[in-house]
N, C-alpha and C. Protein backbone atom coordinates (compact mmCIF):
# COMPACT_ATOMS: atom_id res chain seq x y z
N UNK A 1 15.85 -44.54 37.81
CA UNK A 1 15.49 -43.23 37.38
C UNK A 1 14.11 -43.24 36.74
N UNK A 2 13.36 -41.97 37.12
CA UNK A 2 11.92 -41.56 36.59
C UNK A 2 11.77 -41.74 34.76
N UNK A 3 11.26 -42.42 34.36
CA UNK A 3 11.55 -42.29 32.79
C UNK A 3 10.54 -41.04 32.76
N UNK A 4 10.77 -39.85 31.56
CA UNK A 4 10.90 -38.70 31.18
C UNK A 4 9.68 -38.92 30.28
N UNK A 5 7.98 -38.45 29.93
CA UNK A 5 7.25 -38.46 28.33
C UNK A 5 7.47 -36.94 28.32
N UNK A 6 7.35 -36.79 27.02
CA UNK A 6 7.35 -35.54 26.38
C UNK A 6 6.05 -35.67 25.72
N UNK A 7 4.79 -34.29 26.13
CA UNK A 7 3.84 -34.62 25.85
C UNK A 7 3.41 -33.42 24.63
N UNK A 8 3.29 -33.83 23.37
CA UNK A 8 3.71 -32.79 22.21
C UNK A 8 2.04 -32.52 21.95
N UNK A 9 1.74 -30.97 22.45
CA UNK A 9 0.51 -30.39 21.94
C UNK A 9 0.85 -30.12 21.20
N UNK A 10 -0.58 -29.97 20.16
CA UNK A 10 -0.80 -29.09 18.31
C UNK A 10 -0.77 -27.41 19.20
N UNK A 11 0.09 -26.96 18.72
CA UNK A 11 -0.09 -25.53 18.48
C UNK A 11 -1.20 -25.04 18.05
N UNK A 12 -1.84 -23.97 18.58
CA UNK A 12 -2.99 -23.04 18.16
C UNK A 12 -2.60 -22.56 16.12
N UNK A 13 -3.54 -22.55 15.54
CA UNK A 13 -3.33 -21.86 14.20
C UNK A 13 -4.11 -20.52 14.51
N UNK A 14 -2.98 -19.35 13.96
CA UNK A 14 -4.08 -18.16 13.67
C UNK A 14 -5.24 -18.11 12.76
N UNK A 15 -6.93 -17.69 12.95
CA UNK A 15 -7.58 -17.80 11.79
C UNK A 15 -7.41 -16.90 10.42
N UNK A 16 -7.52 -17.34 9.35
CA UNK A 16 -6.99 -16.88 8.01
C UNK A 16 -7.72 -16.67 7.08
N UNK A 17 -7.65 -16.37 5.98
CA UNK A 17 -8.71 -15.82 5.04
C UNK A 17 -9.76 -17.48 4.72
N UNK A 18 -9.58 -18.71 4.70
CA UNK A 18 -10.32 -19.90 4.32
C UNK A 18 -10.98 -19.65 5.64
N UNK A 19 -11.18 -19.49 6.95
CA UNK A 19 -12.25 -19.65 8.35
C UNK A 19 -12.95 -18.48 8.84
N UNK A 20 -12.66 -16.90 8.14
CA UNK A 20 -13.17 -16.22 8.53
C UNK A 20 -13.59 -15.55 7.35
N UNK A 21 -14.82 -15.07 7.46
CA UNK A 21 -15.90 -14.46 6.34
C UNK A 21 -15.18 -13.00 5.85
N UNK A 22 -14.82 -12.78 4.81
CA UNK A 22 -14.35 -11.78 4.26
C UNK A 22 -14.84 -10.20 4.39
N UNK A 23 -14.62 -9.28 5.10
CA UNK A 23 -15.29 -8.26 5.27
C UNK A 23 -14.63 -7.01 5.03
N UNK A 24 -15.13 -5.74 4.99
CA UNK A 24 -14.36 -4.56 4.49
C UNK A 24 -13.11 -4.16 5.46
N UNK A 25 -13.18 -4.61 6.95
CA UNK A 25 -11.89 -4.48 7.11
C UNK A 25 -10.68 -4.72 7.00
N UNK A 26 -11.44 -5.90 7.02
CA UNK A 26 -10.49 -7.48 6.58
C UNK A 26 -9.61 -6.93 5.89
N UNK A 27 -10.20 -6.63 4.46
CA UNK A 27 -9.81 -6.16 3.33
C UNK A 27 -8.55 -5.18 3.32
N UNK A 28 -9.37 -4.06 3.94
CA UNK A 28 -8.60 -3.17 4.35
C UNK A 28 -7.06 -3.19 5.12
N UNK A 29 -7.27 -3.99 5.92
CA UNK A 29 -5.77 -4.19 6.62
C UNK A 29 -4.79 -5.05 6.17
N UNK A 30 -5.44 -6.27 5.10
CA UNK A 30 -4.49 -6.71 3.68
C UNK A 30 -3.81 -5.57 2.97
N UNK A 31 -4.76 -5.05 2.64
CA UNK A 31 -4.21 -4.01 1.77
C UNK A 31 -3.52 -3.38 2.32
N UNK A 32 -3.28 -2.78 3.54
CA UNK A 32 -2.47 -1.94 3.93
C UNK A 32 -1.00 -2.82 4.20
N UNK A 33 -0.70 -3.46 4.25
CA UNK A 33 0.16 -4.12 4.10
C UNK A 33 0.47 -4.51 3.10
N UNK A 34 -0.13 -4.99 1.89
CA UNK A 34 0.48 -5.04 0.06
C UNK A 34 0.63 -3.62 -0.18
N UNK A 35 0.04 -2.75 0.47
CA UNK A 35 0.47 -1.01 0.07
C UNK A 35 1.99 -0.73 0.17
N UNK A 36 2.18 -1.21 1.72
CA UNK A 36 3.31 -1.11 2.37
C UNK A 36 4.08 -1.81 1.62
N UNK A 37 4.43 -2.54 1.33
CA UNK A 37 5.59 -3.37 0.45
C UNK A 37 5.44 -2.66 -1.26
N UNK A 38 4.56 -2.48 -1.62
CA UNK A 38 4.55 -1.82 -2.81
C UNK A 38 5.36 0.02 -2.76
N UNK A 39 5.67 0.56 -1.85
CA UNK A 39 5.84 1.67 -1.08
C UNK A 39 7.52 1.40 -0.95
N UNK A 40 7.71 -0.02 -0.85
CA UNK A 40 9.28 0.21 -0.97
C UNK A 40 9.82 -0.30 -2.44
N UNK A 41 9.19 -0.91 -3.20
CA UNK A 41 9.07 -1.02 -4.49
C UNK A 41 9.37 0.19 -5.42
N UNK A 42 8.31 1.70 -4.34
CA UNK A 42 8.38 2.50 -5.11
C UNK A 42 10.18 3.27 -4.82
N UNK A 43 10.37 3.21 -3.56
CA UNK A 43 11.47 3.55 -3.47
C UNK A 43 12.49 3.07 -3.53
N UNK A 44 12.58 2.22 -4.48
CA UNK A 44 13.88 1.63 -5.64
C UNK A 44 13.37 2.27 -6.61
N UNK A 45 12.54 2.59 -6.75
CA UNK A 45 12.18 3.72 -8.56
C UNK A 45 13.02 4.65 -8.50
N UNK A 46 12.04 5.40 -7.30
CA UNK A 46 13.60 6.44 -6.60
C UNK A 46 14.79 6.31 -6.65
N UNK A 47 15.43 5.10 -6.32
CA UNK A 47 16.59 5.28 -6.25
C UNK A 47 17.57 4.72 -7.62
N UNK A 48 16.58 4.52 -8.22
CA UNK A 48 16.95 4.18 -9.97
C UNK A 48 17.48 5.52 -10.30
N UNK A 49 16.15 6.49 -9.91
CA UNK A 49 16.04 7.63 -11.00
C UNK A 49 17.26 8.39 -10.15
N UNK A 50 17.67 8.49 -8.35
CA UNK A 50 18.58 9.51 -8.51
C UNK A 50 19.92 8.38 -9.53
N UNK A 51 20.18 7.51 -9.30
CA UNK A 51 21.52 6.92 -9.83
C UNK A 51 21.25 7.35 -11.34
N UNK A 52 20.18 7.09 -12.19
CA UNK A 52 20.05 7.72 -13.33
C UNK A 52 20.57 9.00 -13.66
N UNK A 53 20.25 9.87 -12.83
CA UNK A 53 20.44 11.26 -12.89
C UNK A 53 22.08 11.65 -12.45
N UNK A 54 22.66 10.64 -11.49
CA UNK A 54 23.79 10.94 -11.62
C UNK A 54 24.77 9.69 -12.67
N UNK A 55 24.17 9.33 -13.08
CA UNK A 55 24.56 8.40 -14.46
C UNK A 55 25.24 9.40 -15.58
N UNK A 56 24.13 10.58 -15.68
CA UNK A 56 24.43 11.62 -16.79
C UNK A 56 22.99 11.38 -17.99
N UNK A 57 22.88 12.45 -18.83
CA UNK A 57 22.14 12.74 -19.85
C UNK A 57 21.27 11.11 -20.52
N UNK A 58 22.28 10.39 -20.62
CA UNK A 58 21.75 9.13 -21.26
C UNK A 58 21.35 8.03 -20.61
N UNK A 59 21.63 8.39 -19.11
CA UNK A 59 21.14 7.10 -18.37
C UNK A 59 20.08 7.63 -17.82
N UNK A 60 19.89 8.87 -18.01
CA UNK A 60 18.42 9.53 -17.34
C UNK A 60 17.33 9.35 -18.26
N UNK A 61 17.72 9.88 -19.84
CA UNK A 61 17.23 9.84 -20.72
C UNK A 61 16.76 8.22 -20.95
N UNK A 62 17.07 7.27 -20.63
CA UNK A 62 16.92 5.73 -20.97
C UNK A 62 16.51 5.67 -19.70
N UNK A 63 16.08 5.97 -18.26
CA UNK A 63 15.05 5.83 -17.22
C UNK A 63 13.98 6.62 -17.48
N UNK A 64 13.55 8.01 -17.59
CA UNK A 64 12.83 8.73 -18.71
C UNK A 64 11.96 7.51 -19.90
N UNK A 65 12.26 6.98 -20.69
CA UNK A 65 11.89 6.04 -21.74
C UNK A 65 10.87 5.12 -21.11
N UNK A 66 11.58 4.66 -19.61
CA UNK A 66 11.35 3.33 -19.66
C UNK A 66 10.12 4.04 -18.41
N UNK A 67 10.15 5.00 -17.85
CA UNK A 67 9.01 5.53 -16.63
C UNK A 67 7.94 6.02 -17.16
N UNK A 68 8.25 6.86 -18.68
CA UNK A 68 7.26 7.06 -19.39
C UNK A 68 6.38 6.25 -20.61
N UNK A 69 7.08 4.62 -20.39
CA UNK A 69 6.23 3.96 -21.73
C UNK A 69 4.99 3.53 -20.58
N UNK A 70 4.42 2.83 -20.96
CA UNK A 70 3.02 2.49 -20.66
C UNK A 70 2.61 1.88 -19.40
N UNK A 71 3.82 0.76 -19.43
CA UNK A 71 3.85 -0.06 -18.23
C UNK A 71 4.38 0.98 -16.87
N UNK A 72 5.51 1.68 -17.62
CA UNK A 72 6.53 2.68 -16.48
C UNK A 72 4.96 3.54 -15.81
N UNK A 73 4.05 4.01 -16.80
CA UNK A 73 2.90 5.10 -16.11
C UNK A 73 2.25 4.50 -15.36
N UNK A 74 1.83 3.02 -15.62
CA UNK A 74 0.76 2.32 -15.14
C UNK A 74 1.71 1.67 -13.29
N UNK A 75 2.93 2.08 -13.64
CA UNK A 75 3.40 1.71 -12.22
C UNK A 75 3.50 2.90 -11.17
N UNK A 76 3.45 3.63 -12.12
CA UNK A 76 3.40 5.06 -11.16
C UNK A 76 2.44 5.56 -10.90
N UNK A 77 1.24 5.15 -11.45
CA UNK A 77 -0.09 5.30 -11.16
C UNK A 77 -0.43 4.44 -10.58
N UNK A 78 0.32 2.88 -9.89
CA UNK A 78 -0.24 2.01 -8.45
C UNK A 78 0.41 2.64 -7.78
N UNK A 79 1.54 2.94 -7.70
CA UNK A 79 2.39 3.74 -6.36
C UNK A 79 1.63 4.97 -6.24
N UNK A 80 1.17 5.83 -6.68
CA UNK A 80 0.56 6.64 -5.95
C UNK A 80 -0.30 6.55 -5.52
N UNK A 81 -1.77 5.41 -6.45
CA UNK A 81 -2.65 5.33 -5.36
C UNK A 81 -2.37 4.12 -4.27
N UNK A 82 -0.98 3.69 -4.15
CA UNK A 82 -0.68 2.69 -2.73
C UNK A 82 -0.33 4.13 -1.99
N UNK A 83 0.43 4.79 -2.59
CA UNK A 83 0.36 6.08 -1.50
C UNK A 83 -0.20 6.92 -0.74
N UNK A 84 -1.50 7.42 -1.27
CA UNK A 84 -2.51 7.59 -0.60
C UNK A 84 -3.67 6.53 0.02
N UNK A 85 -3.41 5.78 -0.81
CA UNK A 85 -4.19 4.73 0.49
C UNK A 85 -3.12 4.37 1.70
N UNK A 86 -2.13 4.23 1.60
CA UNK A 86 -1.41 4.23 2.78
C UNK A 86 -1.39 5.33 3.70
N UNK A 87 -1.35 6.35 3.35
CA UNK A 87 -1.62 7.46 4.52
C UNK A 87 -3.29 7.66 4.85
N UNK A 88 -3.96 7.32 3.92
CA UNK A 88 -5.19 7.60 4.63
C UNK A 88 -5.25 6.42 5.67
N UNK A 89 -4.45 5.26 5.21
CA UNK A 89 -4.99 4.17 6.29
C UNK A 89 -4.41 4.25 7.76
N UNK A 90 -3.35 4.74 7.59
CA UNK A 90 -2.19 5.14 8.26
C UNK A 90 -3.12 6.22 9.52
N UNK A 91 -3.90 7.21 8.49
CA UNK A 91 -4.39 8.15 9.61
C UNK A 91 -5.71 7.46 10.06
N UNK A 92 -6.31 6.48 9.53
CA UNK A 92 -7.13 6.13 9.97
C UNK A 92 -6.90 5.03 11.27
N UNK A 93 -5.34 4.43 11.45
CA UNK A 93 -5.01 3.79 12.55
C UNK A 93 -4.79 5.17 13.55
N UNK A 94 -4.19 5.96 13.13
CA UNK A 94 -3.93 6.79 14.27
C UNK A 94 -5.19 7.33 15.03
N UNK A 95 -6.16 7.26 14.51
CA UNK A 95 -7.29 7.25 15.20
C UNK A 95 -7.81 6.37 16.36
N UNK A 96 -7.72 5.29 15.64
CA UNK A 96 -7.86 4.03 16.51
C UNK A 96 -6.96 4.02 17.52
N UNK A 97 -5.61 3.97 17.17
CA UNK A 97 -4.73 4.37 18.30
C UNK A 97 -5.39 5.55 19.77
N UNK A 98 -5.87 6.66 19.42
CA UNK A 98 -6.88 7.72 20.43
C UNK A 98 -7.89 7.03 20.75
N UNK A 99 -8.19 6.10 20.24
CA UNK A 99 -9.35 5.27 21.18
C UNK A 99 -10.74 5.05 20.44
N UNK A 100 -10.84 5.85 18.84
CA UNK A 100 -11.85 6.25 18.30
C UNK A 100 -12.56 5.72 17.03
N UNK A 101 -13.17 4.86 16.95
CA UNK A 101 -13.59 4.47 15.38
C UNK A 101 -13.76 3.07 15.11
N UNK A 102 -13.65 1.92 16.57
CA UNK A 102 -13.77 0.72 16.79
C UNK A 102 -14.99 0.27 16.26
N UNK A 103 -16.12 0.72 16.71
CA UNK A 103 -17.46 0.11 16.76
C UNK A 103 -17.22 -0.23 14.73
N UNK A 104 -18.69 -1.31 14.74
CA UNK A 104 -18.60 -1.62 13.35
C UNK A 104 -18.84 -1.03 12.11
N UNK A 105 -20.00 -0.30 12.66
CA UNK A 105 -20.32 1.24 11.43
C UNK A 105 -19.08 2.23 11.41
N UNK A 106 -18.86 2.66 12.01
CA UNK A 106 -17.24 3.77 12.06
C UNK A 106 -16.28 2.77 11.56
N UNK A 107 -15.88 1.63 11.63
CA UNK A 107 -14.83 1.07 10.67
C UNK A 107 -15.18 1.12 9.57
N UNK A 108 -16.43 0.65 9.43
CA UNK A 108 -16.80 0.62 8.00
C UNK A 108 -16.99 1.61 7.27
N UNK A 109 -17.37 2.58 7.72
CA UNK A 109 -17.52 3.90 6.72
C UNK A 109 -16.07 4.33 6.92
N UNK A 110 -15.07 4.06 8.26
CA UNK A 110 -13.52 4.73 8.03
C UNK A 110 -12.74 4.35 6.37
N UNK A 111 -13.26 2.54 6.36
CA UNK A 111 -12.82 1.81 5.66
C UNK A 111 -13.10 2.46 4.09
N UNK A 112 -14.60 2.96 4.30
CA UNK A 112 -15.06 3.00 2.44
C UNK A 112 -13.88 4.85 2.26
N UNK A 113 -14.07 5.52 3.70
CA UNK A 113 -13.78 6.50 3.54
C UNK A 113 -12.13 6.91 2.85
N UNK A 114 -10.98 6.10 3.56
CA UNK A 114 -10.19 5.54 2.71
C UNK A 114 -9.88 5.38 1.60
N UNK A 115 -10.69 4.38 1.13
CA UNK A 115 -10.58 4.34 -0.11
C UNK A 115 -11.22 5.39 -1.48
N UNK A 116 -12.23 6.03 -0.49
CA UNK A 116 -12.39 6.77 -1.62
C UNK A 116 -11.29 7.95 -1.69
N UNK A 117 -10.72 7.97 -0.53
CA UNK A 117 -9.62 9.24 -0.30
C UNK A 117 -8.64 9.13 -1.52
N UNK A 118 -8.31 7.69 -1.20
CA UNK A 118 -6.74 7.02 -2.26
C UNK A 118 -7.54 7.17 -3.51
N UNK A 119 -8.55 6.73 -4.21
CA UNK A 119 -8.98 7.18 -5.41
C UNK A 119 -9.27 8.55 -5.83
N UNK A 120 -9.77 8.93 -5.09
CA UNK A 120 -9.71 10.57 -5.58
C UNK A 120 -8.76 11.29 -5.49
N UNK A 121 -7.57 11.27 -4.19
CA UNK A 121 -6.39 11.71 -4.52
C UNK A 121 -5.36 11.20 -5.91
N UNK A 122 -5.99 10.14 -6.08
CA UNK A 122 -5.15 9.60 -6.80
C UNK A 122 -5.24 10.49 -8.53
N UNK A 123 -6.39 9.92 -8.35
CA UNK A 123 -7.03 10.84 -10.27
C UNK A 123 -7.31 11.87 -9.99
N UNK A 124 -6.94 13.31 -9.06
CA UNK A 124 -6.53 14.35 -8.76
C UNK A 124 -5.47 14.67 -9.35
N UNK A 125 -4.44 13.92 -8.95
CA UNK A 125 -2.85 14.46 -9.31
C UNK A 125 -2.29 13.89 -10.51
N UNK A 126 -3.37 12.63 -10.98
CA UNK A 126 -2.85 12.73 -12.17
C UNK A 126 -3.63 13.19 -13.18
N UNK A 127 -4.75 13.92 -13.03
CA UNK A 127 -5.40 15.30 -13.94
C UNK A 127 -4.71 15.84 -13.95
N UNK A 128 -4.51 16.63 -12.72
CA UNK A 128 -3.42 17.87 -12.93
C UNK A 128 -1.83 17.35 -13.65
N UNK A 129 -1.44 16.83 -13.51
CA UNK A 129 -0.32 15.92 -13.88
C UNK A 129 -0.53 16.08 -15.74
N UNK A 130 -1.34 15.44 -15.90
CA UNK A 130 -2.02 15.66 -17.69
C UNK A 130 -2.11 16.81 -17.90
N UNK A 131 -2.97 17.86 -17.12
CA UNK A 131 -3.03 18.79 -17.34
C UNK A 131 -2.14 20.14 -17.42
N UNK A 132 -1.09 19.89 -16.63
CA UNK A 132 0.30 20.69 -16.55
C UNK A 132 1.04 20.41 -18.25
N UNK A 133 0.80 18.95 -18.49
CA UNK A 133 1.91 18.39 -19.72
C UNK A 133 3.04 17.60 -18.68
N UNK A 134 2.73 17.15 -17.23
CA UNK A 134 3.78 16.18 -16.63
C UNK A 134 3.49 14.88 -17.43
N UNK A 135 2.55 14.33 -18.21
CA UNK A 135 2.41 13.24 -18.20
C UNK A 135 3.39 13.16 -19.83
């Protein structure tokens, strides 16, 4: 009988943040993915606060405490701006998806455009937010 080699190639590595030069899209499509996981983070808040609420008066009142001390604001102020940076990025793929915004200047200004979206939406709603007395 034929004796059998098994001839074991190295697998290809995908390139990763140490081989490729760091750039605004780069960036950008990290982030949209730590957005995304932060996005279901937020929705266990959610689902704290409905179980809170059907807890009764004191288990709302003691989620209340803990959403409004410092840390609770400062988390609700990354979830929203992961929120709007996620939909702006979100609409900014759906673009790409139509065929539109590839070249390197149009990513890049899509990219800054983005972000300035998620920041300004962001300290938008929570002016008004202060400004109502939500905060």
């Amino acid at each position: 009988m034929a004796e059998v080699t098994r001839v074991v190639r190295e697998r290809p590595t995908s390139p990763h943040t140490t081989i490729w030069r760091w750039h605004l899209t780069m960036a950008t499509s990290i982030l949209h993915r730590i957005t995304g996981v932060a996005l279901y983070g937020g929705a266990l808040i959610a689902a704290a606060w409905a179980l809170s609420l059907a807890g009764g008066p004191e288990t709302y009142a003691a989620f209340k405490g803990v959403m409004g001390s410092f840390l609770g604001k400062l988390a609700l102020f990354g979830l929203t701006l992961a929120g709007f940076y996620h939909l702006g990025n979100g609409v900014r793929h759906l673009t790409w998806d139509l065929g539109h915004g590839f070249d390197l200047k149009s990513a890049n200004a899509s990219a800054v455009g983005v972000i300035a979206f998620a920041v300004a939406a962001t300290l938008a709603v929570w002016v008004i937010a202060g400004m109502t007395g939500a905060l």
